[in-house]
N, C-alpha and C. Protein backbone atom coordinates (compact mmCIF):
# COMPACT_ATOMS: atom_id res chain seq x y z
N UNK A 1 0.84 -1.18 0.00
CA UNK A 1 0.00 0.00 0.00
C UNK A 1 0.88 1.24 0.00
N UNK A 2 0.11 2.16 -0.79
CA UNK A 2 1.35 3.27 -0.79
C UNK A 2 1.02 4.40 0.33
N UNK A 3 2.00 4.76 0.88
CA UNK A 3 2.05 5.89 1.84
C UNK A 3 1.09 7.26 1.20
N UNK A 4 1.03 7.40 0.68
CA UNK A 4 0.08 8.62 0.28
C UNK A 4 -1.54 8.12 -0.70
N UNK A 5 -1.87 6.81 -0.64
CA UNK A 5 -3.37 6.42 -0.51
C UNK A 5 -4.14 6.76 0.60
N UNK A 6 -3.25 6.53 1.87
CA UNK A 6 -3.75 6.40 2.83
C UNK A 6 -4.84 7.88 3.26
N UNK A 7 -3.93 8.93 2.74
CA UNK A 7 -3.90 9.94 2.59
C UNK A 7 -5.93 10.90 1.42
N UNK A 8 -4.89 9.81 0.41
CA UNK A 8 -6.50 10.07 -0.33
C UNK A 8 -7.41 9.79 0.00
N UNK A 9 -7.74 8.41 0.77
CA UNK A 9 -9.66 7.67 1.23
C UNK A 9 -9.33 8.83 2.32
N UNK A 10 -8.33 9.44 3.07
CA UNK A 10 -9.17 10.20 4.02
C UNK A 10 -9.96 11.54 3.74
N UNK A 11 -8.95 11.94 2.39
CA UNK A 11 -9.53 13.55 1.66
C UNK A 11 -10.90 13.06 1.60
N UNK A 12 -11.75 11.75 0.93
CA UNK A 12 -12.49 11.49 0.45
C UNK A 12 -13.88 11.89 1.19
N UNK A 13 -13.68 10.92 2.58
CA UNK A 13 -13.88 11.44 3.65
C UNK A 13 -14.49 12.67 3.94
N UNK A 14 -13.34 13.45 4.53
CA UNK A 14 -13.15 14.68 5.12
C UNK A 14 -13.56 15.99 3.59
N UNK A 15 -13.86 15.72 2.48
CA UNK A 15 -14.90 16.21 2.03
C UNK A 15 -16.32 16.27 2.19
N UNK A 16 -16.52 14.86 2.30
CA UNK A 16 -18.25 14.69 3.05
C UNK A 16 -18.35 15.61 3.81
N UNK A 17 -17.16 15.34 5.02
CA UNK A 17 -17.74 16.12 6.15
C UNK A 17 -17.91 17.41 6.25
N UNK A 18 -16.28 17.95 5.87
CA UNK A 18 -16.12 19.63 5.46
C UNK A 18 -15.72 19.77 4.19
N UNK A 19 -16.89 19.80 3.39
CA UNK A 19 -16.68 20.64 1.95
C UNK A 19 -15.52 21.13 2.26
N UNK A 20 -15.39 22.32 2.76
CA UNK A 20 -14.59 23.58 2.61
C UNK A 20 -13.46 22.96 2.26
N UNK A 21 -12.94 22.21 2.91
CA UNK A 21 -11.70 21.69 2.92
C UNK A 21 -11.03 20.52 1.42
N UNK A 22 -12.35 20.95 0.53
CA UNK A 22 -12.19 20.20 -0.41
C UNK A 22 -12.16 21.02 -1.69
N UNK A 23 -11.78 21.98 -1.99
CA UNK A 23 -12.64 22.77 -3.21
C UNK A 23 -13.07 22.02 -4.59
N UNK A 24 -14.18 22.65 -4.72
CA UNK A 24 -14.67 21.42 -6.47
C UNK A 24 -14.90 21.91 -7.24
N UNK A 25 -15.56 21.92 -8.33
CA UNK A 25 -16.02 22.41 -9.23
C UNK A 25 -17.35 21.56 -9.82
N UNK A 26 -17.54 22.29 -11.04
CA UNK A 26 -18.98 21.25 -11.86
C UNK A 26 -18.06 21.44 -13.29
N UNK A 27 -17.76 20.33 -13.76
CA UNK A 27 -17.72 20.35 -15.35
C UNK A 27 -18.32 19.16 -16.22
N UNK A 28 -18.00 19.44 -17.58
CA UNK A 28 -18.98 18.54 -18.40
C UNK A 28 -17.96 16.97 -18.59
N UNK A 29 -18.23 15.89 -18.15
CA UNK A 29 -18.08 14.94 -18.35
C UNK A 29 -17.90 14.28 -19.71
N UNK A 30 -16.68 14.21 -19.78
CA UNK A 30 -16.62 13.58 -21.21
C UNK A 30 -16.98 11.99 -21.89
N UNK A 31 -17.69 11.59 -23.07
CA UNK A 31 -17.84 10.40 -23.11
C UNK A 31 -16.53 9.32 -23.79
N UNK A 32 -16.52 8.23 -23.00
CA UNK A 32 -15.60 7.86 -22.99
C UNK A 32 -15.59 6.28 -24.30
N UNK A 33 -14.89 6.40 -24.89
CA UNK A 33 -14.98 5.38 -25.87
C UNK A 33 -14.66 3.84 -26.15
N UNK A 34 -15.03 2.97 -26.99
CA UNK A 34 -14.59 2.16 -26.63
C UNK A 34 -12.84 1.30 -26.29
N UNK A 35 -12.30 2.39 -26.78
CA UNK A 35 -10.86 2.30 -26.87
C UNK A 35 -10.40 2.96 -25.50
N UNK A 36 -11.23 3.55 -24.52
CA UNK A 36 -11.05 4.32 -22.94
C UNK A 36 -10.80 5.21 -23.29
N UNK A 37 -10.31 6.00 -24.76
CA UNK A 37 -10.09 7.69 -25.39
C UNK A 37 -11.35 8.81 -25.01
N UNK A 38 -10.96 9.53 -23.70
CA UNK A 38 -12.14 10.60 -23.58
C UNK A 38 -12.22 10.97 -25.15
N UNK A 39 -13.64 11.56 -25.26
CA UNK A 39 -14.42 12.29 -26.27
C UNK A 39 -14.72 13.25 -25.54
N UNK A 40 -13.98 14.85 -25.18
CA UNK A 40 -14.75 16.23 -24.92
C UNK A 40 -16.24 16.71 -25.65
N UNK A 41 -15.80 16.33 -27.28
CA UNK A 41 -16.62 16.81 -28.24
C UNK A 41 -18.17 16.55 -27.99
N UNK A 42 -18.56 15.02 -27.61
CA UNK A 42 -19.74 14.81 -26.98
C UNK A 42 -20.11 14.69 -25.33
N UNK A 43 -20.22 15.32 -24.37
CA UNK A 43 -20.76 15.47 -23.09
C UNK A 43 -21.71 14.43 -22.83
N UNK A 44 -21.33 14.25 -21.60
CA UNK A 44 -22.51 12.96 -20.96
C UNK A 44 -23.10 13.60 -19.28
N UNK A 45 -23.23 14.73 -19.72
CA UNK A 45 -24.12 15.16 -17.77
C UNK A 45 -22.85 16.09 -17.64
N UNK A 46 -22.64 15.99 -16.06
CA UNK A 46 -21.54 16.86 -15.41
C UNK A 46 -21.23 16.02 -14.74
N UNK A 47 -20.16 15.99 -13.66
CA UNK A 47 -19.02 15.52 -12.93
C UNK A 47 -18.51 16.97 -12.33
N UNK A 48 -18.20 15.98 -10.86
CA UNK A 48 -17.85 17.83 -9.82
C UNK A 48 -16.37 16.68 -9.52
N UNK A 49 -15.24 17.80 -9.80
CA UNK A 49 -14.33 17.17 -9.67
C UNK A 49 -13.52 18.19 -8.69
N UNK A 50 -12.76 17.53 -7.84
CA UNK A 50 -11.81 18.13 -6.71
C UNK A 50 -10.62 18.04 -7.03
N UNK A 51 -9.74 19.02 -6.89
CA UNK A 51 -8.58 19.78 -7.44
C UNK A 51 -7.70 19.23 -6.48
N UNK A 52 -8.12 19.52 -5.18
CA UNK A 52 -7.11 19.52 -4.50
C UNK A 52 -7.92 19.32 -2.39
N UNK A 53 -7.23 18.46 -1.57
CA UNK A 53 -7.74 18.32 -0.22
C UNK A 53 -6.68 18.96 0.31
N UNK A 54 -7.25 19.69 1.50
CA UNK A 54 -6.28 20.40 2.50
C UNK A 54 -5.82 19.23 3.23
N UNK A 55 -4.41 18.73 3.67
CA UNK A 55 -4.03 17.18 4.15
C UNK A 55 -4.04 17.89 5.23
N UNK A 56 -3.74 18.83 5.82
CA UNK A 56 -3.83 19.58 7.45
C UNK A 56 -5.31 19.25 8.05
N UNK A 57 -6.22 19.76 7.06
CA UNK A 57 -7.58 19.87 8.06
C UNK A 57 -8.24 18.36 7.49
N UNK A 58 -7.64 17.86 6.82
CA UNK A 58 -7.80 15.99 6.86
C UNK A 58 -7.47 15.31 8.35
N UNK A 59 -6.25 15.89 8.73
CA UNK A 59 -5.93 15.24 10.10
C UNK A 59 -6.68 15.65 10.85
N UNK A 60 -7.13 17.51 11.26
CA UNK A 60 -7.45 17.52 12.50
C UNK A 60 -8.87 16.84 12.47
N UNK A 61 -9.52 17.17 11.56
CA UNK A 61 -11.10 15.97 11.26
C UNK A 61 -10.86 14.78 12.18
N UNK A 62 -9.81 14.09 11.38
CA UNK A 62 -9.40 13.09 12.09
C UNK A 62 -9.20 12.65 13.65
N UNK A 63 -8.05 13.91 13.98
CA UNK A 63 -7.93 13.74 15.83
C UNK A 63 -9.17 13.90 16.06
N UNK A 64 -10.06 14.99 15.63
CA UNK A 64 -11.66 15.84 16.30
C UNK A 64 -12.13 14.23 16.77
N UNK A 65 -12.45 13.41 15.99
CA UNK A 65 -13.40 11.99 15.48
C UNK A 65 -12.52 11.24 17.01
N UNK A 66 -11.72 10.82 16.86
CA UNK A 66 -10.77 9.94 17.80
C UNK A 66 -10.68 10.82 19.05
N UNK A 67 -10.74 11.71 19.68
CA UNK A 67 -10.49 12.44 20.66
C UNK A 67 -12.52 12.27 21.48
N UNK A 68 -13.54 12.71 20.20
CA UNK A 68 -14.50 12.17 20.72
C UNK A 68 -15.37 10.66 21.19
N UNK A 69 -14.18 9.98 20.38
CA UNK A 69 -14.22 8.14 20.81
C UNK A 69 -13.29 7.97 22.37
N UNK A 70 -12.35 8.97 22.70
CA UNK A 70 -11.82 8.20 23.83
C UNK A 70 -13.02 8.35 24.95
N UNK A 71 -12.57 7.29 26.03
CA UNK A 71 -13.77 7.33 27.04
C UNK A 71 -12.70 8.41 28.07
């Protein structure tokens, strides 16, 4: 497993919880062919795609969650 997956299922996460910490967008989804070659030219809906997760406010999410599990 690679050291920085671990990293991504938590952005995944910690978008649910705090948007903010995720910024996205809406763009047009491209259709994809039978060869897996996106097609821009024809659109299939939209897709909100994320640029980028803050890995800082991934963790503190994290401690917040585990700090309210200790007894």
């Amino acid at each position: 497993m690679s050291p920085k997956k671990g990293v991504f299922d938590m952005g995944d996460i910690a978008a649910l919880i705090d948007p903010s910490c995720a910024p996205r967008e809406r763009t047009a989804a491209p259709t994809v062919g039978e060869d897996l070659k996106y097609d821009f030219t024809k659109p299939r809906g939209d897709v909100v795609r994320i640029k980028d997760v803050a890995r800082d406010r991934c963790f503190d999410l994290l401690e917040e969650a585990l700090r309210r599990l200790k007894p």
